[in-house]
N, C-alpha and C. Protein backbone atom coordinates (compact mmCIF):
# COMPACT_ATOMS: atom_id res chain seq x y z
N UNK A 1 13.82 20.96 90.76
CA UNK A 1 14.59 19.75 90.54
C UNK A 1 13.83 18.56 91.11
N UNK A 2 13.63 17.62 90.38
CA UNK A 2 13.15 16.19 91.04
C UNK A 2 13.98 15.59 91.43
N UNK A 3 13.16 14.19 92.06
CA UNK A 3 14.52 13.73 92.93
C UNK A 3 15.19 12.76 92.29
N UNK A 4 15.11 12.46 91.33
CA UNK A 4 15.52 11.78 90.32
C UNK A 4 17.06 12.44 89.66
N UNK A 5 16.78 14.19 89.86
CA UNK A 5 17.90 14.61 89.04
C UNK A 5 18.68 14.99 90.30
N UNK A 6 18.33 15.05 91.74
CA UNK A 6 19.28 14.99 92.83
C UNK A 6 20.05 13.37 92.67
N UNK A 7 19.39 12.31 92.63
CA UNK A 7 19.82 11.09 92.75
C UNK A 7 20.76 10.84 91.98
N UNK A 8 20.60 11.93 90.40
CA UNK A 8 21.64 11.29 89.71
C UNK A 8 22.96 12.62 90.09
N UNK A 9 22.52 13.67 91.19
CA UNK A 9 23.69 14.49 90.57
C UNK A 9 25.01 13.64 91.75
N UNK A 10 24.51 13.04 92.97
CA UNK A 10 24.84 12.23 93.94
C UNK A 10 26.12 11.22 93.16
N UNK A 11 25.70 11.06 91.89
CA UNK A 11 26.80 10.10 91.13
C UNK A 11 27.90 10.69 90.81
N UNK A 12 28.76 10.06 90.53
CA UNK A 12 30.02 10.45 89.63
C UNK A 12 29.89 10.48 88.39
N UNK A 13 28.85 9.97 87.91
CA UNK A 13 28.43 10.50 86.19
C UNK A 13 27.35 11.72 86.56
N UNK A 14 26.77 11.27 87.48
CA UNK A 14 25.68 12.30 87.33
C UNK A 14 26.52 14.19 87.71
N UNK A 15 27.62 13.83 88.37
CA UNK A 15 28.35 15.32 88.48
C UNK A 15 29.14 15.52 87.68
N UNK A 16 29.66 15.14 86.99
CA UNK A 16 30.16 15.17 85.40
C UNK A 16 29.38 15.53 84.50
N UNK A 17 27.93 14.82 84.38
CA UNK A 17 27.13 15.55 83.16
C UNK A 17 26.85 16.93 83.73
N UNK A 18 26.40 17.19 84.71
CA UNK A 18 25.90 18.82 84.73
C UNK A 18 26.75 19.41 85.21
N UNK A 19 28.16 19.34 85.37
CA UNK A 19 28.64 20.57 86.01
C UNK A 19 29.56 20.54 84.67
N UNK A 20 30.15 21.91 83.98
CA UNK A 20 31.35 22.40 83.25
C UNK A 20 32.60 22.07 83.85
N UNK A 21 33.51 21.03 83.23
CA UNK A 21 34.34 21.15 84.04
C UNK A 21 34.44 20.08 85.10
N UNK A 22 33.81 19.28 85.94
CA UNK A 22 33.65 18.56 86.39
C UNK A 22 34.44 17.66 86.40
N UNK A 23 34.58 16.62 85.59
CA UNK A 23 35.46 15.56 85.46
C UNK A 23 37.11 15.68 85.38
N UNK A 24 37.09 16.75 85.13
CA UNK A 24 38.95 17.50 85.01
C UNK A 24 39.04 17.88 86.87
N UNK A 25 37.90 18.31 87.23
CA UNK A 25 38.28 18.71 88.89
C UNK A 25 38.41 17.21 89.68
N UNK A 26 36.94 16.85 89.49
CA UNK A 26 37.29 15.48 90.33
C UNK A 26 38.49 14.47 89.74
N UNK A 27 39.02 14.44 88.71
CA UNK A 27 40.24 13.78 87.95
C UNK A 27 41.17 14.02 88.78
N UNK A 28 41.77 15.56 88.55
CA UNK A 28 42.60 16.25 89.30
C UNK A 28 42.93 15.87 91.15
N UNK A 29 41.47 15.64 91.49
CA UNK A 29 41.70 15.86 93.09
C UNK A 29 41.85 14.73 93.49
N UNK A 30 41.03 13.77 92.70
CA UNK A 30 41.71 11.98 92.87
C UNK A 30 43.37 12.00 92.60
N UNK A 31 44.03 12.25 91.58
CA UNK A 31 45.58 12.25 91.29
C UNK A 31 46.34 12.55 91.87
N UNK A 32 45.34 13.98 93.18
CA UNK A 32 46.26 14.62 94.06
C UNK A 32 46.09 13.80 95.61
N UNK A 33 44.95 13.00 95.48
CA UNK A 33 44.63 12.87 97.40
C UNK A 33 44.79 11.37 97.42
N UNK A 34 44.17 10.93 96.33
CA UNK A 34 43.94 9.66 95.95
C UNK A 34 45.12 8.38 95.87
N UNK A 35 46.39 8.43 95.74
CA UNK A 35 47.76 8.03 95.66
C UNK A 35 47.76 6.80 96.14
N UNK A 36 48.74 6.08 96.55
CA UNK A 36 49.18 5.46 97.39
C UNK A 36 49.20 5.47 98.66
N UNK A 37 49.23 6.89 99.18
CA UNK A 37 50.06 7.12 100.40
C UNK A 37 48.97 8.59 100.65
N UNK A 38 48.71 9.20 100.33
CA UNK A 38 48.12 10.44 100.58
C UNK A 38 47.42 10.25 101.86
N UNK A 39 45.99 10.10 101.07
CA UNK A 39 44.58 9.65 102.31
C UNK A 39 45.56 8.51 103.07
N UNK A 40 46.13 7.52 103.59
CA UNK A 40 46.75 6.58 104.25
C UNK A 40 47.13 7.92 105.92
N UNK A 41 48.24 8.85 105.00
CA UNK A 41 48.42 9.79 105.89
C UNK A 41 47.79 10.84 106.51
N UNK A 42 46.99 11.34 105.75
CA UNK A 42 45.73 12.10 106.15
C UNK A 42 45.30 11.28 107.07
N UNK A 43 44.72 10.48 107.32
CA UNK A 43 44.14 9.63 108.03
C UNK A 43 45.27 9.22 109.59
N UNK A 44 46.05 9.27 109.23
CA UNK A 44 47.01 8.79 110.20
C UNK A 44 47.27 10.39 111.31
N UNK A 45 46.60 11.36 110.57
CA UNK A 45 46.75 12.79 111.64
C UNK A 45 45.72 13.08 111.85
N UNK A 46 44.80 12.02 111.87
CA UNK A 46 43.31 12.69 112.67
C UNK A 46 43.45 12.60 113.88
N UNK A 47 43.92 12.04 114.66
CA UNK A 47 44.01 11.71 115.98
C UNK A 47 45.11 13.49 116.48
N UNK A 48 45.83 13.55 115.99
CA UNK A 48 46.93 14.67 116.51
C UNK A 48 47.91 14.85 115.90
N UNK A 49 48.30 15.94 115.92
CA UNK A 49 49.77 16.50 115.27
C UNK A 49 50.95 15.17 115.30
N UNK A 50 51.65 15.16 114.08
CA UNK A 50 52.73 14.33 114.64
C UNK A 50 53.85 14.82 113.61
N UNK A 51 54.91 14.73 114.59
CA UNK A 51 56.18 14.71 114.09
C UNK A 51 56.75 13.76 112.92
N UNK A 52 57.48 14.47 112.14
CA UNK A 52 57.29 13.37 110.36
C UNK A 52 58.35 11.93 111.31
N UNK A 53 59.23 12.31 112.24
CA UNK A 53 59.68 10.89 112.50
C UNK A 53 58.42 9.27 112.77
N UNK A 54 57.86 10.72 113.64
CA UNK A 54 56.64 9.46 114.32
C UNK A 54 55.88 9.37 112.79
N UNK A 55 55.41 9.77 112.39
CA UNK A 55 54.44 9.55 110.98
C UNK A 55 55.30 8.27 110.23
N UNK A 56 56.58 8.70 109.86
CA UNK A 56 57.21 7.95 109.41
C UNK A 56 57.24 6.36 109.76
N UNK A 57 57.23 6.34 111.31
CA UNK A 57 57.41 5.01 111.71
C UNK A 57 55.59 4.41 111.76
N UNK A 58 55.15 5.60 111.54
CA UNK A 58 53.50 4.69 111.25
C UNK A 58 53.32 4.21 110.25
N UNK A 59 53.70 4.65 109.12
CA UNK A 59 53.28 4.42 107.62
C UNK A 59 54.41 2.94 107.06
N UNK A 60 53.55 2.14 107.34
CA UNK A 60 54.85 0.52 107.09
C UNK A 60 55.03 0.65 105.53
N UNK A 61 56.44 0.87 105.15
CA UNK A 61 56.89 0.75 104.27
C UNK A 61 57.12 1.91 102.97
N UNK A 62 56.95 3.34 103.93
CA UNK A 62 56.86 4.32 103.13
C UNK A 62 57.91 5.10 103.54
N UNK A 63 58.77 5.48 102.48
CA UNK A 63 60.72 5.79 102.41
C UNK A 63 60.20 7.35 102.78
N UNK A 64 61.75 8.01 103.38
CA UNK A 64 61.65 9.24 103.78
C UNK A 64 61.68 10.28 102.83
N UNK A 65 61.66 9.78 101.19
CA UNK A 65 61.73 10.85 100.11
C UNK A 65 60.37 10.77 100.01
N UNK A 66 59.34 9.53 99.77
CA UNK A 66 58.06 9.84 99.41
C UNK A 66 57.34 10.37 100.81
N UNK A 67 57.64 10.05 102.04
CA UNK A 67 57.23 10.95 102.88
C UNK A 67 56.69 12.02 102.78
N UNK A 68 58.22 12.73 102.57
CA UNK A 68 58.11 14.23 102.39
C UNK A 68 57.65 14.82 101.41
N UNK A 69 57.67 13.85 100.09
CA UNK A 69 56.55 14.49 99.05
C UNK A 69 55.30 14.20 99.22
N UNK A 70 55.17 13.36 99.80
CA UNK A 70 53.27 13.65 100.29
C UNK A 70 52.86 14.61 100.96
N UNK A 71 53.81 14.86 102.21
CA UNK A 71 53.49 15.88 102.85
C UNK A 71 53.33 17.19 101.94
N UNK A 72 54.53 17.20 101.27
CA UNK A 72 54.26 18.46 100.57
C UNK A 72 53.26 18.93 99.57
N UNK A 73 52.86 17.95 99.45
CA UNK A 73 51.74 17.76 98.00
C UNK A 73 50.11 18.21 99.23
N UNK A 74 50.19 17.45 100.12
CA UNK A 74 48.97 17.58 100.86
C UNK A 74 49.02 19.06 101.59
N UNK A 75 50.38 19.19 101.88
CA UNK A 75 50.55 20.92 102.14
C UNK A 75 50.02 21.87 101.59
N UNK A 76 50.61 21.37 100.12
CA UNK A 76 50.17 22.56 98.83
C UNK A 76 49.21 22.66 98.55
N UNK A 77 47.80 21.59 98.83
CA UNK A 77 46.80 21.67 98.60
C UNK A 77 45.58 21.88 99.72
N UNK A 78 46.54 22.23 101.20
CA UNK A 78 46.15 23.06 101.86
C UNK A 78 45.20 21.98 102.97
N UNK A 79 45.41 20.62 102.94
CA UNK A 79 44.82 19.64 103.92
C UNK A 79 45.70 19.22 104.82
N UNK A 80 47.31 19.39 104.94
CA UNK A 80 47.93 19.57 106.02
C UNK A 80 48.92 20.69 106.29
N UNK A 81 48.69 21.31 107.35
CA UNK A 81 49.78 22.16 108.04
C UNK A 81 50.93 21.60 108.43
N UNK A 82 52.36 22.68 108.32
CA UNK A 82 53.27 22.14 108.62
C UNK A 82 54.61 23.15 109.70
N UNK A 83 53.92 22.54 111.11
CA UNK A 83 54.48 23.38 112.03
C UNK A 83 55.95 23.21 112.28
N UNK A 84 57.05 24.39 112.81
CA UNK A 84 58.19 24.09 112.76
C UNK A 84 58.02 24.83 114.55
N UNK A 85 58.62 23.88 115.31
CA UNK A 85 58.83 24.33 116.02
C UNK A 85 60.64 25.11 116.48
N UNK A 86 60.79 26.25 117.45
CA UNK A 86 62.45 26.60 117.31
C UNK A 86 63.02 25.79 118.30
N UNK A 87 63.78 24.70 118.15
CA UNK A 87 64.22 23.72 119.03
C UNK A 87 65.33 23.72 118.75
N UNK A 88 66.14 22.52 119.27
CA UNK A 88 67.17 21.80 118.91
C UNK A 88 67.22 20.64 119.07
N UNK A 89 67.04 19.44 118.17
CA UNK A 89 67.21 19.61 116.98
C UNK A 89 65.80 20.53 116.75
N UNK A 90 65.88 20.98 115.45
CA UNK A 90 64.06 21.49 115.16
C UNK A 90 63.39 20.69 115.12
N UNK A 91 62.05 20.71 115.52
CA UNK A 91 61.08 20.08 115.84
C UNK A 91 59.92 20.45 114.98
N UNK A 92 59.35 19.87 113.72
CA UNK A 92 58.38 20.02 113.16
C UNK A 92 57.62 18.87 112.86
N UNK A 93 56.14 19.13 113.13
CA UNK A 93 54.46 18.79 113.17
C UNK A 93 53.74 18.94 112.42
N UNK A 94 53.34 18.09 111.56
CA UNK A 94 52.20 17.87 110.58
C UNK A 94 50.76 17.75 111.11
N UNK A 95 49.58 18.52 110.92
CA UNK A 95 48.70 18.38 111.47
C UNK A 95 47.43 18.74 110.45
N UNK A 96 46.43 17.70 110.22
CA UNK A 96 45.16 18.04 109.48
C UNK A 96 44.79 19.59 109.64
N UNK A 97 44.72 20.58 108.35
CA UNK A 97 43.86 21.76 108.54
C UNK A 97 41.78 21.36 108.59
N UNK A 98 41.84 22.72 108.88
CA UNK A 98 40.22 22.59 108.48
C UNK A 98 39.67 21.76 107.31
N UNK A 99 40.75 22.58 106.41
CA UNK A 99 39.96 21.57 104.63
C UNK A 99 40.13 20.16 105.11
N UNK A 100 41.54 20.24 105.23
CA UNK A 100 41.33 18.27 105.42
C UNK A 100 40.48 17.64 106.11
N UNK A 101 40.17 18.26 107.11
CA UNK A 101 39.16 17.66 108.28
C UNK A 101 37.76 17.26 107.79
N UNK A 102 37.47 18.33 107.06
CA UNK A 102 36.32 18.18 105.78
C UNK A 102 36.53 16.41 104.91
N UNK A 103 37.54 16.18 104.62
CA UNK A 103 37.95 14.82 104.17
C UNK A 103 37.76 13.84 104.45
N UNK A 104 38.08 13.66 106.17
CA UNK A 104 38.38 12.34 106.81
C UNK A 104 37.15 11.77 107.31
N UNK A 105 35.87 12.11 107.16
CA UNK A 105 34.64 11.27 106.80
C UNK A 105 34.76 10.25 105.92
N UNK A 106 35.13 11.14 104.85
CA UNK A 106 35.41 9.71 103.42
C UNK A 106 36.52 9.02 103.70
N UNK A 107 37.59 9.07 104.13
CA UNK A 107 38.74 8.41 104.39
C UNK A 107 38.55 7.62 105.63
N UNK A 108 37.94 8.16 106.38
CA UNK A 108 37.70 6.81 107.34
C UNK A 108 36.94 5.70 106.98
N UNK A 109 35.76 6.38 106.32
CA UNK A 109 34.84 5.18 105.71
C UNK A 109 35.76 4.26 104.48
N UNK A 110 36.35 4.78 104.12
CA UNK A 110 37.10 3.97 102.62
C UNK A 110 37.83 3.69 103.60
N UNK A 111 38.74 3.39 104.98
CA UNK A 111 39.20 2.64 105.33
C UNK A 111 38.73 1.78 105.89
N UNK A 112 37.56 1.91 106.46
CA UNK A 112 36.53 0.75 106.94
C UNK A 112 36.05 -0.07 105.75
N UNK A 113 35.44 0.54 104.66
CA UNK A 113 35.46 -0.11 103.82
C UNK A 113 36.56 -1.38 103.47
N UNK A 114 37.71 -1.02 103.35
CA UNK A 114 38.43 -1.68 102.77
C UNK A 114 39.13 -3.25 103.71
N UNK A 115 38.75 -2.43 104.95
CA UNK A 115 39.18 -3.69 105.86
C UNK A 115 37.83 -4.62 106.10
N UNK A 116 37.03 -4.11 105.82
CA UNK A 116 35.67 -5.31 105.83
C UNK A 116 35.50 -6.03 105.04
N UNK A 117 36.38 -5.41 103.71
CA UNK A 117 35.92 -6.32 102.50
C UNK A 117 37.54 -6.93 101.96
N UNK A 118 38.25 -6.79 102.85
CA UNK A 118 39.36 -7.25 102.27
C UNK A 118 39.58 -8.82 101.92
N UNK A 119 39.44 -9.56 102.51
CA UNK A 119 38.72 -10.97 102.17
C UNK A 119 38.26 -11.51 101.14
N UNK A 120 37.18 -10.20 100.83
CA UNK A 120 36.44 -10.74 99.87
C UNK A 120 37.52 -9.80 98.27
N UNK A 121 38.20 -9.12 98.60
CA UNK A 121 38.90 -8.40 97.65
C UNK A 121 40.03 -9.35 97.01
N UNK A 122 40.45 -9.86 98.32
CA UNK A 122 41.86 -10.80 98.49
C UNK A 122 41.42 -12.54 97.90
N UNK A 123 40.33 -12.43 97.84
CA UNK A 123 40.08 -14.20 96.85
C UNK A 123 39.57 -13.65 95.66
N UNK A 124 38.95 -12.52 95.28
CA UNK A 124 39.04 -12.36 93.85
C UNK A 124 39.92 -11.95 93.44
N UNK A 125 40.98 -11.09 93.34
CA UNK A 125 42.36 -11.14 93.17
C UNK A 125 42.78 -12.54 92.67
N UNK A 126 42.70 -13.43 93.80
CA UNK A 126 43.35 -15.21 93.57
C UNK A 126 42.53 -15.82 92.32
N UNK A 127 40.97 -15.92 92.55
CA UNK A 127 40.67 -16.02 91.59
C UNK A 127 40.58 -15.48 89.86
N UNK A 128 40.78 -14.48 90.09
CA UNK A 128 41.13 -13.45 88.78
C UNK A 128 42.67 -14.35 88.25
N UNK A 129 43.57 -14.15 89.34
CA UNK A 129 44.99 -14.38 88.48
C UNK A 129 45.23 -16.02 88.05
N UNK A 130 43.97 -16.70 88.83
CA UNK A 130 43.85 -18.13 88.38
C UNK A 130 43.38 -18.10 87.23
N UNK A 131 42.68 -17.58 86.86
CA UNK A 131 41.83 -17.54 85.60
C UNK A 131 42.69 -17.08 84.33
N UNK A 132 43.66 -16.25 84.76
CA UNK A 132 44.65 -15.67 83.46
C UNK A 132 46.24 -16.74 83.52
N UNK A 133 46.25 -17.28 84.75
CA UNK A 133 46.98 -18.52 84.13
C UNK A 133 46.66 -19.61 83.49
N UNK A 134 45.00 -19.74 83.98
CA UNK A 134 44.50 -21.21 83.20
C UNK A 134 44.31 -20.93 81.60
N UNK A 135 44.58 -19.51 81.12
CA UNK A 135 44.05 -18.95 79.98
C UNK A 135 45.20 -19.61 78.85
């Protein structure tokens, strides 16, 4: 292999052309991690286990039905655990597995990303929607 055909497999076209299948997986795993709210929460349990109350009061503006379907969605796909402890009331803990942990490289960086460039995201936005009113 040259490094030309490493450079391109590094792409998102370039892993689409050579792998079978490809674009239906990475499709798929964006639809599933990719959301609104997914990676937001992933990200929010790197630090430690937390109880869905406390999660809850981290995530500004995210209702206790989509909560729990993120959780469950990120459950099912095996990037968070979901501990019950036997209490009273019960006491259950959401906590990054191994796979997820594998993740939060990219999710930290796409959150750094996004706060460095938010500025510059947030005046083209302004400028964009200026441009379709002056239209």
């Amino acid at each position: 292999m040259t490094t030309t055909d490493t450079n391109e497999q590094l792409t998102v076209h370039g892993m689409c052309h050579d792998h079978l299948g490809a674009a239906e997986i990475i499709r798929d795993t964006f639809a599933k991690i990719a959301d609104k709210w997914s990676l937001l929460i992933l990200g929010m349990l790197d630090d430690a286990p937390l109880r869905f109350t406390v999660l809850r009061d981290s995530v500004p503006g995210i209702s206790h039905r989509m909560l729990t379907h993120t959780l469950r969605n990120l459950e099912r796909d095996g990037l968070v655990s979901r501990t019950v402890f036997a209490a009273v009331p019960p006491k259950v803990e959401y906590a990054v597995t191994e796979l997820g942990r594998t993740a939060i490289p990219a999710v930290t960086a796409l959150a750094k990303w996004a706060l460095e460039h938010s500025d510059e995201i947030q005046g083209n936005r302004i400028l964009f929607d200026d441009r379709l009113l002056g239209d």
